[in-house]
N, C-alpha and C. Protein backbone atom coordinates (compact mmCIF):
# COMPACT_ATOMS: atom_id res chain seq x y z
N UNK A 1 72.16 86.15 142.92
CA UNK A 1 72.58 87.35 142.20
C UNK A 1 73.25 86.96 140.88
N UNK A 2 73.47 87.77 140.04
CA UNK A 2 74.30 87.66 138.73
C UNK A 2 75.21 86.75 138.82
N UNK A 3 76.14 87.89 139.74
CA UNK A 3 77.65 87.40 139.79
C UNK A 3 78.19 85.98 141.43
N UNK A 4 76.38 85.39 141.73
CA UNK A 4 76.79 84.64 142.69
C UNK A 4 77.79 83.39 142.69
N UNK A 5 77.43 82.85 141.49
CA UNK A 5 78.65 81.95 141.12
C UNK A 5 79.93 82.12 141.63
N UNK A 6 80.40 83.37 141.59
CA UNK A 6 81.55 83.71 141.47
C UNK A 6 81.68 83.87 143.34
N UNK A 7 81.32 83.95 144.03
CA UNK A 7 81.54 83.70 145.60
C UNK A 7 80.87 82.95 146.68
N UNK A 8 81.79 82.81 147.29
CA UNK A 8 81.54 81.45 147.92
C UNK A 8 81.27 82.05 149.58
N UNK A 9 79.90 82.29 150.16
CA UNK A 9 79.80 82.87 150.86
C UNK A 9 80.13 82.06 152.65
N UNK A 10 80.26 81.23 152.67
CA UNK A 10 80.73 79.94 153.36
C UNK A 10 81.68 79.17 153.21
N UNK A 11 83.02 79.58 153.00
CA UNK A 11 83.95 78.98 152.83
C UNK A 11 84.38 78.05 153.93
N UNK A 12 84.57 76.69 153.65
CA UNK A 12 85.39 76.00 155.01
C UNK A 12 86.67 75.91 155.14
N UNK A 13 86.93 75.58 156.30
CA UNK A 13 88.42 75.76 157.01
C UNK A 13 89.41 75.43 155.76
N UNK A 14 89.17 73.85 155.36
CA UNK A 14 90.02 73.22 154.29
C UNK A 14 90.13 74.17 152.93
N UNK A 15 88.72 74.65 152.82
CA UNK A 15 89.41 75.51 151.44
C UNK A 15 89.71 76.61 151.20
N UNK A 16 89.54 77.05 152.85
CA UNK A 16 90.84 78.34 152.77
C UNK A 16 91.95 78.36 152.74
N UNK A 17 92.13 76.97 153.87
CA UNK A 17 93.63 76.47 154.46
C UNK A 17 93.89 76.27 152.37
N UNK A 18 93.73 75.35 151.43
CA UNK A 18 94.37 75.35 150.67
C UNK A 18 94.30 76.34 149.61
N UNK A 19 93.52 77.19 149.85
CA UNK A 19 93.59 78.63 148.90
C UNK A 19 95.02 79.39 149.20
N UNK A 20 95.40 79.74 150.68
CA UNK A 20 96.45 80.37 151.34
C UNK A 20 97.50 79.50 151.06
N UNK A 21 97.27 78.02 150.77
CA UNK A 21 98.66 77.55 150.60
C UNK A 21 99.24 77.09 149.06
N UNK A 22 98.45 77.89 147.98
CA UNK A 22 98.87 78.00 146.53
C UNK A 22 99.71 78.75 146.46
N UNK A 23 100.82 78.50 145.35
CA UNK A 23 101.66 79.39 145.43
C UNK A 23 101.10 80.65 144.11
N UNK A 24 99.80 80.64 144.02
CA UNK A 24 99.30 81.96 143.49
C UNK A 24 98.91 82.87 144.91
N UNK A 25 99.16 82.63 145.93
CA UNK A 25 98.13 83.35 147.00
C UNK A 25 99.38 83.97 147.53
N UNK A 26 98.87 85.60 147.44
CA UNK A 26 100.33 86.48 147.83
C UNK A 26 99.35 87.42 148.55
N UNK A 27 98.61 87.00 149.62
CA UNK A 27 98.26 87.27 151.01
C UNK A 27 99.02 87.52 152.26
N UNK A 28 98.38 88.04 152.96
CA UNK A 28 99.15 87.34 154.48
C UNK A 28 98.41 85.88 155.00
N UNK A 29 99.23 85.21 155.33
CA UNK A 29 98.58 83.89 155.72
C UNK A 29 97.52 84.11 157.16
N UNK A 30 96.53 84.10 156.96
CA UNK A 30 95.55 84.00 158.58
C UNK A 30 94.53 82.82 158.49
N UNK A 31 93.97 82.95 159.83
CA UNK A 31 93.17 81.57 160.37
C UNK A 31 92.15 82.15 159.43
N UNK A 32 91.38 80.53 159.49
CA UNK A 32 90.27 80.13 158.72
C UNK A 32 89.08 81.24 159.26
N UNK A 33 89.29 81.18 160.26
CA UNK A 33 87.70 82.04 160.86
C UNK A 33 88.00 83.44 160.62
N UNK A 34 88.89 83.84 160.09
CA UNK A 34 89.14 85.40 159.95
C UNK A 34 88.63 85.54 158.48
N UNK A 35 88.32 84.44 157.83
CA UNK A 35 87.67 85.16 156.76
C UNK A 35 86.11 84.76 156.41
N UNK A 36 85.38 85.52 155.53
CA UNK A 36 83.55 85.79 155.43
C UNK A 36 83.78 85.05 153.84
N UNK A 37 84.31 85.55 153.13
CA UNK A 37 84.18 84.80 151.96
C UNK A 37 84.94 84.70 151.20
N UNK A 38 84.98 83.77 149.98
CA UNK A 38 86.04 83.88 148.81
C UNK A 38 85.32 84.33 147.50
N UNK A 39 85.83 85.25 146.83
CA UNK A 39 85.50 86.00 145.58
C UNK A 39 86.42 85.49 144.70
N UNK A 40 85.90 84.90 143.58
CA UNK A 40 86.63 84.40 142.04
C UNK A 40 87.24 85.69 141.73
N UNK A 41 88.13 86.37 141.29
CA UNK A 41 87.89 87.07 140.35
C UNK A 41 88.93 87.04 139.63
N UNK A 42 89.14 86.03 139.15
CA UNK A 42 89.79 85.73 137.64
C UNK A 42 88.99 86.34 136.48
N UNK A 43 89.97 86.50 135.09
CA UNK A 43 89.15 86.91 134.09
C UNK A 43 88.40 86.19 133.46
N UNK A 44 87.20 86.00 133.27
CA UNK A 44 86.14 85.61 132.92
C UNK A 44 85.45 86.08 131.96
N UNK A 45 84.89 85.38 130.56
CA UNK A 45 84.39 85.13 129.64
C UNK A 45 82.90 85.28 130.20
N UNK A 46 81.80 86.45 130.73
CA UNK A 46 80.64 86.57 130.86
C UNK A 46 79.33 87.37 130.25
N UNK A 47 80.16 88.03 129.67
CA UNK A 47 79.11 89.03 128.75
C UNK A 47 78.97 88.36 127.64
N UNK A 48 77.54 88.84 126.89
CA UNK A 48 77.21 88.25 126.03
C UNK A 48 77.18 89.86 124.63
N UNK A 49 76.87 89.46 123.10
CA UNK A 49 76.83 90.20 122.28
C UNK A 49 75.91 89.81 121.06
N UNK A 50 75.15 90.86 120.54
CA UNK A 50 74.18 90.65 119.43
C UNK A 50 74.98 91.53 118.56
N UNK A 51 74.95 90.97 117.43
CA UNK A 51 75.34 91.89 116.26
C UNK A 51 74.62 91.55 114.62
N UNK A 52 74.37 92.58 113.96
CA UNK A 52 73.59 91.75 112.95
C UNK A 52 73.87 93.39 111.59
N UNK A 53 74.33 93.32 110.67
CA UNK A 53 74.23 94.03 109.61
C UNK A 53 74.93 93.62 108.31
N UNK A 54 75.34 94.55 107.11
CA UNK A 54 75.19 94.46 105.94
C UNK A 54 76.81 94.44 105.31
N UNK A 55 77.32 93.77 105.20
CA UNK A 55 78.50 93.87 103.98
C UNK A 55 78.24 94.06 102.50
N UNK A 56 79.07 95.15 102.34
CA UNK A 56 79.08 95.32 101.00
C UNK A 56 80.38 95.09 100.19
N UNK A 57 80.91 94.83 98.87
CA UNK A 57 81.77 95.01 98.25
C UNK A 57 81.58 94.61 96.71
N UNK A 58 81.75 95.85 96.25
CA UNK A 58 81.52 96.22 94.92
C UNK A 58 82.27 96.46 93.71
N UNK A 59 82.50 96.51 92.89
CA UNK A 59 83.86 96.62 91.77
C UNK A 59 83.24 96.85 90.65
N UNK A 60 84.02 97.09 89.59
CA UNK A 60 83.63 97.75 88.11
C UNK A 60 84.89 98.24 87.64
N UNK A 61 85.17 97.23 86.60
CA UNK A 61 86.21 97.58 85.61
C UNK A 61 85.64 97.51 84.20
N UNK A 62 86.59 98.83 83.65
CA UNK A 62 85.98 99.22 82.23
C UNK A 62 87.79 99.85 81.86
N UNK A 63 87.67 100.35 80.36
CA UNK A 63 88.97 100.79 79.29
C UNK A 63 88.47 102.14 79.43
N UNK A 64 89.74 102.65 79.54
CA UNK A 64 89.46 104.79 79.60
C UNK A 64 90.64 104.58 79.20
N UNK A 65 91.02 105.80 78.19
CA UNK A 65 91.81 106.27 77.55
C UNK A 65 92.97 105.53 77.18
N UNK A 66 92.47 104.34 76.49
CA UNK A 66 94.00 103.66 76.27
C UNK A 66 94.33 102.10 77.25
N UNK A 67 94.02 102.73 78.65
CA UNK A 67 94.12 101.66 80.14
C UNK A 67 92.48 101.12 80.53
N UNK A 68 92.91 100.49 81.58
CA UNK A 68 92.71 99.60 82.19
C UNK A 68 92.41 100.41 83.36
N UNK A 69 91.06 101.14 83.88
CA UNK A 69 90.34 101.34 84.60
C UNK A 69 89.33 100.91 86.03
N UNK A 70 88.99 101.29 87.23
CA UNK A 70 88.67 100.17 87.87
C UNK A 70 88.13 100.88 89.08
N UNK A 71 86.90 101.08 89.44
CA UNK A 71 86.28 101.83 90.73
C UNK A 71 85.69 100.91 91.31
N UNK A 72 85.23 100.79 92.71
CA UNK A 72 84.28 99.86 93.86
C UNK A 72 85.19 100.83 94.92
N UNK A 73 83.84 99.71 95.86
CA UNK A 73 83.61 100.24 97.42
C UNK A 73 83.42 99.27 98.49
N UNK A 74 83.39 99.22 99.29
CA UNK A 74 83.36 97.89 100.23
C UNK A 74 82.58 98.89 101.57
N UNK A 75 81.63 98.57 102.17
CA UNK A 75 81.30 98.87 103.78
C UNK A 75 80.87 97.94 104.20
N UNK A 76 80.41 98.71 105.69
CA UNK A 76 79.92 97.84 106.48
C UNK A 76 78.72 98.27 107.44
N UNK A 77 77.52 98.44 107.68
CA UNK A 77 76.11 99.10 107.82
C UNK A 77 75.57 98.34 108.69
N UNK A 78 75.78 98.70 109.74
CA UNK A 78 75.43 97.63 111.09
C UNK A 78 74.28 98.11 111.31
N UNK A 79 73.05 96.58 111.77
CA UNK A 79 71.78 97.69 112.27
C UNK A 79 71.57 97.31 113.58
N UNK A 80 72.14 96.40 114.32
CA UNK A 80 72.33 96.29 115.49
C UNK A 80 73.14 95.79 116.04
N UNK A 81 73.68 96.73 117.52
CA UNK A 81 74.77 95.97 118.37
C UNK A 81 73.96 96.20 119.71
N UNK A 82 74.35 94.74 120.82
CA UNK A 82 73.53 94.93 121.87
C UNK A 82 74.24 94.10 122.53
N UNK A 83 74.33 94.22 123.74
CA UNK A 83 75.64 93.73 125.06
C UNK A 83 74.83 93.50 126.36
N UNK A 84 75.08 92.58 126.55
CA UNK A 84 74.60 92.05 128.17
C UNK A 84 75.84 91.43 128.61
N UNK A 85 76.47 92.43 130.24
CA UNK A 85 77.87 91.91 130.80
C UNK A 85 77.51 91.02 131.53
N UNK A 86 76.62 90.34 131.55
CA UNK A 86 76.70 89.01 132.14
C UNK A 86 75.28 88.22 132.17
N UNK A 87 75.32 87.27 131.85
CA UNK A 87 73.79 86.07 131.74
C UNK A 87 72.93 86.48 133.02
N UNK A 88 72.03 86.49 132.82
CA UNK A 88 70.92 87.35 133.41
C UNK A 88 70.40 88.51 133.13
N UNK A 89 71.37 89.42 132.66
CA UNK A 89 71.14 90.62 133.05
C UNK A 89 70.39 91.33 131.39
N UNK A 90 69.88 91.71 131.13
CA UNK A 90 69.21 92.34 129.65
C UNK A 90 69.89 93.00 128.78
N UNK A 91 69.80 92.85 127.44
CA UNK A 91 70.71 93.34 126.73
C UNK A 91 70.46 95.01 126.51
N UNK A 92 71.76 95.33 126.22
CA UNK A 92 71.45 97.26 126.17
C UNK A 92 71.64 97.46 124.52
N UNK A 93 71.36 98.45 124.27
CA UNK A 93 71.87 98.70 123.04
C UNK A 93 73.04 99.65 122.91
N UNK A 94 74.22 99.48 122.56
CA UNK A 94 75.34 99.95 122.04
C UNK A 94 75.46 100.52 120.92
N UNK A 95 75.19 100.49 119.91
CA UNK A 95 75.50 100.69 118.65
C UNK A 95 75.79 102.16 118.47
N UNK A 96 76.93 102.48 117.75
CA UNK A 96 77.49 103.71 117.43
C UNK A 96 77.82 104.81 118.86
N UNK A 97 78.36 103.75 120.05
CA UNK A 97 78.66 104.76 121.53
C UNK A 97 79.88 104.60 121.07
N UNK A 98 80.94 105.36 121.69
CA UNK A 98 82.64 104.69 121.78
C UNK A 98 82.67 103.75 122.91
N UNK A 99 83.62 103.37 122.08
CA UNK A 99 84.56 101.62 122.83
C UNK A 99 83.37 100.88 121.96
N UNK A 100 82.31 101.12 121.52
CA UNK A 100 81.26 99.70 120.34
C UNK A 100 81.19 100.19 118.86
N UNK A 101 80.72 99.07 118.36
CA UNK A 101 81.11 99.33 117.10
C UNK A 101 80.16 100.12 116.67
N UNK A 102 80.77 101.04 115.32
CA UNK A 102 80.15 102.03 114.89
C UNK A 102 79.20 101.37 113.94
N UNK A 103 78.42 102.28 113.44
CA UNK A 103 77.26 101.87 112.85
C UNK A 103 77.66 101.83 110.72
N UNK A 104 78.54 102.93 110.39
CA UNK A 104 78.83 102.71 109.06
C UNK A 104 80.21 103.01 109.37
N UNK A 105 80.87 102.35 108.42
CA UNK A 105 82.51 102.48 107.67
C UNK A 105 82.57 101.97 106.34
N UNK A 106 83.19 102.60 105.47
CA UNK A 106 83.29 102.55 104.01
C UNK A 106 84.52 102.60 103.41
N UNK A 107 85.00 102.00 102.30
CA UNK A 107 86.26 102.33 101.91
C UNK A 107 85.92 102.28 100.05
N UNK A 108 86.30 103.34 99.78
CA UNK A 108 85.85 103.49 98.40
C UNK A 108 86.85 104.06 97.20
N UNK A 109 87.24 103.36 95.85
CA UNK A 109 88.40 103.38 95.37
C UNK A 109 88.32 104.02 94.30
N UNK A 110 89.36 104.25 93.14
CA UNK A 110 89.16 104.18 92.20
C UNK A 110 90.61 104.22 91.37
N UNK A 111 91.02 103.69 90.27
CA UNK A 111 92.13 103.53 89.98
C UNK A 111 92.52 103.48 88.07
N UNK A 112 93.46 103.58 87.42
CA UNK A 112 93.48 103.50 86.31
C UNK A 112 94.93 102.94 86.03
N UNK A 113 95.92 101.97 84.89
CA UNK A 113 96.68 101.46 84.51
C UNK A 113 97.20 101.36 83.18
N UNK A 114 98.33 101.74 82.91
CA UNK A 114 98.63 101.20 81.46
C UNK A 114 99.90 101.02 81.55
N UNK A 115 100.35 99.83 80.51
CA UNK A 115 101.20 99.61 80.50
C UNK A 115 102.12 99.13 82.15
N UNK A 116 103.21 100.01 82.46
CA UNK A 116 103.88 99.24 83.47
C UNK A 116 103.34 100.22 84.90
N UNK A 117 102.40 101.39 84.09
CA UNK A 117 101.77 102.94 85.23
C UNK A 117 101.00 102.27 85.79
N UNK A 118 100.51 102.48 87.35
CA UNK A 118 99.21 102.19 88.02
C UNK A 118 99.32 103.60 88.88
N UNK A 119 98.08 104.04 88.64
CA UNK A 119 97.69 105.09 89.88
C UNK A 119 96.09 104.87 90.76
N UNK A 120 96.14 104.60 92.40
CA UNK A 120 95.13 104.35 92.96
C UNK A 120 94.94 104.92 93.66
N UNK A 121 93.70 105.80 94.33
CA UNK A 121 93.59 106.21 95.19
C UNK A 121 91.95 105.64 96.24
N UNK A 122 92.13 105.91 97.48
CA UNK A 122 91.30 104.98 98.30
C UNK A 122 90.87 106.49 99.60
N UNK A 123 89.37 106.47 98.84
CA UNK A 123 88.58 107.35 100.01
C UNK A 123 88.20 106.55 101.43
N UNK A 124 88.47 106.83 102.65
CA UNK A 124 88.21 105.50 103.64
C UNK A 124 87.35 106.82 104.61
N UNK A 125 85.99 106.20 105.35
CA UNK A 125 85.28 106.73 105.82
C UNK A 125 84.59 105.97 107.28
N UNK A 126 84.83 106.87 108.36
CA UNK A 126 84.55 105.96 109.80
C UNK A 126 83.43 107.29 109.94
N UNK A 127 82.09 106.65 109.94
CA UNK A 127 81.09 107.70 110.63
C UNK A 127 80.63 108.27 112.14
N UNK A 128 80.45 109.35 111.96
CA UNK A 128 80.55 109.71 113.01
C UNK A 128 79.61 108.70 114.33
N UNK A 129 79.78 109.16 115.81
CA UNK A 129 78.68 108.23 116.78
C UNK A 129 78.80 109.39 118.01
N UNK A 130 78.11 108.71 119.13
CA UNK A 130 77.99 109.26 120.39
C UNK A 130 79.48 108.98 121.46
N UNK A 131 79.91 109.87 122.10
CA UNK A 131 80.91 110.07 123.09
C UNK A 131 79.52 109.63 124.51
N UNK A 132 79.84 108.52 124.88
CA UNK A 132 78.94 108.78 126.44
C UNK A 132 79.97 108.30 127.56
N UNK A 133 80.98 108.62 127.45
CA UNK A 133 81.60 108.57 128.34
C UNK A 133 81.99 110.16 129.19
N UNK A 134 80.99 110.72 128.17
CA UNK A 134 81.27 112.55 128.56
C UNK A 134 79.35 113.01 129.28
N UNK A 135 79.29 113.59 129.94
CA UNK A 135 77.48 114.04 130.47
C UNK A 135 77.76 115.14 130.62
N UNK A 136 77.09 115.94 129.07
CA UNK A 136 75.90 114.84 128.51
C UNK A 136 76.77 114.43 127.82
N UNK A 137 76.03 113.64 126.70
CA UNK A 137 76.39 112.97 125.73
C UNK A 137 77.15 113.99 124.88
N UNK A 138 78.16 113.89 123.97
CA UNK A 138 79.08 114.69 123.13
C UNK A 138 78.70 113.76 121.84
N UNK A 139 78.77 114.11 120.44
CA UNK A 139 78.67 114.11 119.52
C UNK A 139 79.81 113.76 118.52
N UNK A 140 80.57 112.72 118.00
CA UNK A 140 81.83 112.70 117.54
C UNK A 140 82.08 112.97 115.89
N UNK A 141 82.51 113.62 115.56
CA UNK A 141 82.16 113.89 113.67
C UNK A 141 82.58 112.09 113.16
N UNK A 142 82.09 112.91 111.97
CA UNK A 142 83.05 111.84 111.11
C UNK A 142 84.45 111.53 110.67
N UNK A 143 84.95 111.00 110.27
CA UNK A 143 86.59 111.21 109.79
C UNK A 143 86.68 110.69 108.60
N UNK A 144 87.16 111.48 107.49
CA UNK A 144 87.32 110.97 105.97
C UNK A 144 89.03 111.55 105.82
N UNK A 145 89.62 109.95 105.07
CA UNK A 145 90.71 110.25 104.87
C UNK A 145 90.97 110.12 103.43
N UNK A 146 91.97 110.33 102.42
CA UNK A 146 92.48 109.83 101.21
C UNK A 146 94.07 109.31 101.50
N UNK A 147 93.94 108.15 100.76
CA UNK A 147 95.20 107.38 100.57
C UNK A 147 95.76 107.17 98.89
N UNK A 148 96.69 107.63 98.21
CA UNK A 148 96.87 107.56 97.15
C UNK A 148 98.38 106.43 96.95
N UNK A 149 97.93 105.62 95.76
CA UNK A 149 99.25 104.46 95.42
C UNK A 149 99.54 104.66 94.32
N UNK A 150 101.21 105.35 93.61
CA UNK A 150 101.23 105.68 92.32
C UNK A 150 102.65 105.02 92.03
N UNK A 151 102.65 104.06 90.84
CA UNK A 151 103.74 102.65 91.08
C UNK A 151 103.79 102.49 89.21
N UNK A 152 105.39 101.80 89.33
CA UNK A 152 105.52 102.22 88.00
C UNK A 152 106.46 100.32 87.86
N UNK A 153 106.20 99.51 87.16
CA UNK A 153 106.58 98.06 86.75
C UNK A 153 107.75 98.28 85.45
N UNK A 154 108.84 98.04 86.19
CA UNK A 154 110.08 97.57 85.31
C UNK A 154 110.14 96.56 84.85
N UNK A 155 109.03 95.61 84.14
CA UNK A 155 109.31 94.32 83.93
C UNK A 155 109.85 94.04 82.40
N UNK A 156 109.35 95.68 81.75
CA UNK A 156 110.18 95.03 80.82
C UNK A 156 111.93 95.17 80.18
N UNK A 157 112.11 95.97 81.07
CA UNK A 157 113.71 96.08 81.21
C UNK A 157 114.51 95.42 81.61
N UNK A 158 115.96 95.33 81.29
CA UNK A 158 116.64 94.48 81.41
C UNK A 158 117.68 94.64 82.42
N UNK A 159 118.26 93.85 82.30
CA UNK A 159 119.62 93.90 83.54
C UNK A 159 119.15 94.24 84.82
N UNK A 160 119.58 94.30 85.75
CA UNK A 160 119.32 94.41 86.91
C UNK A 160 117.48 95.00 87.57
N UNK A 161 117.03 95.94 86.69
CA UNK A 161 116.03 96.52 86.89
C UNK A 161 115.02 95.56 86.62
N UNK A 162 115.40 94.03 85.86
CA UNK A 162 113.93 93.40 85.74
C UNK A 162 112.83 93.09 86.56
N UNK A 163 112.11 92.75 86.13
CA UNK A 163 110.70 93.14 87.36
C UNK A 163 110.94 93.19 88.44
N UNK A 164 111.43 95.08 88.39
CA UNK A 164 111.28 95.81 89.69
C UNK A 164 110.48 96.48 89.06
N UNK A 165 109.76 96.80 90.79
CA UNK A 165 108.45 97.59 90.95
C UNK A 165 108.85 98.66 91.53
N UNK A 166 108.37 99.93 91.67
CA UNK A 166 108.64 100.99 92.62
C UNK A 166 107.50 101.54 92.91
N UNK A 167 106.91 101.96 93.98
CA UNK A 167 105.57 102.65 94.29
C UNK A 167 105.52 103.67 95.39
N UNK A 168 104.60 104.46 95.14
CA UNK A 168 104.91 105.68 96.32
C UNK A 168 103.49 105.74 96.82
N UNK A 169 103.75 105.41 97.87
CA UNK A 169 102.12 105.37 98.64
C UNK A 169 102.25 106.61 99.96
N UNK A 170 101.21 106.93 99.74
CA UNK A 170 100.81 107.95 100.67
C UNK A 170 99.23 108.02 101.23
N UNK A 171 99.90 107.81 102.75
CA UNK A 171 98.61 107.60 103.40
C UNK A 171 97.96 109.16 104.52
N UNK A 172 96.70 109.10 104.34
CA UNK A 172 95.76 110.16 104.53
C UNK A 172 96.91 111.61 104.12
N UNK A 173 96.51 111.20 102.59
CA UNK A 173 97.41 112.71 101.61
C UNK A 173 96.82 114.01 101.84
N UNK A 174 95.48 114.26 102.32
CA UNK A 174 95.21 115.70 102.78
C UNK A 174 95.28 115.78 104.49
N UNK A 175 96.10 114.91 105.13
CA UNK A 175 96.51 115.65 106.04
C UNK A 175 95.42 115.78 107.25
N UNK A 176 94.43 115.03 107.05
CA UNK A 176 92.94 115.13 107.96
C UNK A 176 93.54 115.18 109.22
N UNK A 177 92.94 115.51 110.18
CA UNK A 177 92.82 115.38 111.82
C UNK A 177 92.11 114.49 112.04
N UNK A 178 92.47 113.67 113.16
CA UNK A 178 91.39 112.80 113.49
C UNK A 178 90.11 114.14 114.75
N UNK A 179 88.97 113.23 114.82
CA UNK A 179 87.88 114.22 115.37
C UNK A 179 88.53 114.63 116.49
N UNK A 180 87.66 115.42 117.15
CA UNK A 180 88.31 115.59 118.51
C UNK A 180 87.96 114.87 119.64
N UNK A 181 87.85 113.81 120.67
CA UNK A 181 87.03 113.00 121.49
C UNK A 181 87.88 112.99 122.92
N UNK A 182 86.86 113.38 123.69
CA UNK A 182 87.96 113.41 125.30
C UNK A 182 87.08 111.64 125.60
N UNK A 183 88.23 111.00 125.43
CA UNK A 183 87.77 109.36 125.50
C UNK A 183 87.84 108.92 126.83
N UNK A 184 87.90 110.18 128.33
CA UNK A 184 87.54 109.18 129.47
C UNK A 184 86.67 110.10 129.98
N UNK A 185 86.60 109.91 131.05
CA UNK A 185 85.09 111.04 131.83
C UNK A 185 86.07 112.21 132.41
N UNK A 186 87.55 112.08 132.70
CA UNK A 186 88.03 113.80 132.70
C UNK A 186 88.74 114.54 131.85
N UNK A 187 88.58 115.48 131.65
CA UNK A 187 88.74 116.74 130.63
C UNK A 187 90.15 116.68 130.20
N UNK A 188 91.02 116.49 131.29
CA UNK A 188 92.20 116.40 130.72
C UNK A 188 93.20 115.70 130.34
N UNK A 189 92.10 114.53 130.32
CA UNK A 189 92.52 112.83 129.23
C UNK A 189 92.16 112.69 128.36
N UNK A 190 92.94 112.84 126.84
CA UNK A 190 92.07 112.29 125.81
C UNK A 190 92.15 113.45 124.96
N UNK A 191 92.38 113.31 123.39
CA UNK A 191 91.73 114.73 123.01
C UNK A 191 91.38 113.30 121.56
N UNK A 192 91.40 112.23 121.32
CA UNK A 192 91.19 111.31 120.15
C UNK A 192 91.00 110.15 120.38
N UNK A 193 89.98 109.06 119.52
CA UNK A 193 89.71 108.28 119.93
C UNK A 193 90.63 107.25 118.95
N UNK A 194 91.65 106.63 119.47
CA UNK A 194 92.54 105.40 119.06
C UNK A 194 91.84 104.27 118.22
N UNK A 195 90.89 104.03 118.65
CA UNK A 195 90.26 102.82 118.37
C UNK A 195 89.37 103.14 116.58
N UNK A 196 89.22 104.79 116.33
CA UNK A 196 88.43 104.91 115.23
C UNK A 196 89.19 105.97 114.49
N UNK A 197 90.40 106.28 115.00
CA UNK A 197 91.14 107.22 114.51
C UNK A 197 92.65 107.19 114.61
N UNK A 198 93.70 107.97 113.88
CA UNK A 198 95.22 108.24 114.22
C UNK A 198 95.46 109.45 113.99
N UNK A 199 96.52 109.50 115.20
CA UNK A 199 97.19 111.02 114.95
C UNK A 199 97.93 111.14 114.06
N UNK A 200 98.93 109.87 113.53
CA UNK A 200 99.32 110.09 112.27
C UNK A 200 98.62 110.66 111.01
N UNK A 201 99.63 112.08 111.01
CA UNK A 201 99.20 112.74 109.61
C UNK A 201 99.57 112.13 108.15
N UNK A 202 99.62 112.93 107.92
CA UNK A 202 100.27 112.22 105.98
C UNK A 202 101.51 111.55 106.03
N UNK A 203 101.54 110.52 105.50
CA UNK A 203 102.57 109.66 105.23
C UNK A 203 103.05 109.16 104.22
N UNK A 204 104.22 109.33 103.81
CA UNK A 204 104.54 108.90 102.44
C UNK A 204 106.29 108.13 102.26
N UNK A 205 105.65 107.30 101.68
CA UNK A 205 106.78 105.70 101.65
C UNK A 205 107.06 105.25 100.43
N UNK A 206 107.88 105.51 99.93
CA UNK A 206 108.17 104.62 99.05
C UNK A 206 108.57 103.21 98.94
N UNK A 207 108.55 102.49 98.29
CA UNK A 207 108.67 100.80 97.89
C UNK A 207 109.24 100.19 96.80
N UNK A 208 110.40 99.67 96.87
CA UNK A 208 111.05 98.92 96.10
C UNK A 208 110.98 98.00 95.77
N UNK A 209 110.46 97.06 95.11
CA UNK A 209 110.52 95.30 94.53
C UNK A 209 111.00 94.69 93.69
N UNK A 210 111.38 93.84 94.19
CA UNK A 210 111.75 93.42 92.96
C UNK A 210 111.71 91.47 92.75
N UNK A 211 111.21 90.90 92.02
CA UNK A 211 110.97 89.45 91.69
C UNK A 211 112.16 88.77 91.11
N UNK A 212 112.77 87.44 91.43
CA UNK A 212 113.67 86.52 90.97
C UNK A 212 113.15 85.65 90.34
């Protein structure tokens, strides 16, 4: 079988007697003939994984109005994911279920600078996939957030304020929801999936720096 490795369907006296007498074995101690077999089941390294797609990352800087300008994008465009939980057994295809990796994510910018001003903002995009942990299958949207960074360089002032930085970042600034996903097989577990989303709404932090 697959998982025969892993038990020992004939165990003898001696290597029960010293299985029961590890001090990992938090059994009741009994005779050798009272038991049929020993099962491994430590955690084990047995599944296997295919993965194969496209990185991107892109940039473009140019002068607008005076500054120092600057848009790109970075993803990632998977065209296959495929999982076999253990040697033997055939690989399935996964790609874009939950708990595997999704098939696109993107993060896309654009920003402008002058002088000691920088203002950036960052569109970030997890595409939607299949819920099959629900029957039937459920459908999960997409989730698009905005993150904006607007930061102002004291470097050329004096006394105490010298190159300090201050910046106010704010993350997912419109406030998105993550989708809605019941992430186990009952109804009243789950309303989001952790792994491709946060409940954290808008957030906003400011940042102080300053260089010696």
């Amino acid at each position: 079988t697959v998982f025969g490795a892993f038990i020992n369907r004939n165990p003898t006296a001696a290597e029960l007697t010293t299985l029961m007498s590890s001090p990992y074995f938090t059994g009741a101690t009994e005779a050798p003939s009272n038991f049929a077999m020993i099962i491994d089941g430590r955690v084990s390294n047995l599944g296997s994984t295919k993965q194969s797609g496209l990185d991107g990352d892109i940039d473009y800087s140019f002068d607008l109005g005076g500054g120092d300008a600057r848009v790109g994008a970075q993803f990632t465009y998977l065209l296959k994911a495929e999982e076999a939980l253990a040697k033997g057994l055939a690989f399935r295809d996964v790609l874009n279920q939950i708990n595997y990796p999704i098939q696109f994510r993107g993060r896309a910018h654009a920003g402008w600078s002058k002088g000691g001003f920088s203002i950036d903002a960052f569109l970030n995009h997890v595409g939607g996939y299949d819920n099959t942990l629900r029957t039937p299958t459920e459908k999960v949207k997409s989730w698009n957030t905005l993150d904006v960074t607007i930061g102002y360089d004291l470097r050329d002032q004096g006394g105490l304020l010298s190159n300090t930085r201050i910046q106010l970042n704010v993350t997912n600034a419109t406030n998105a929801n993550p989708p809605f996903v019941m992430n186990t097989g009952a109804a009243v577990e789950g309303a989001y999936d952790g792994q491709n989303a946060s409940v954290i709404g808008r957030f906003v932090a400011i940042e102080i720096s300053k260089k010696w």
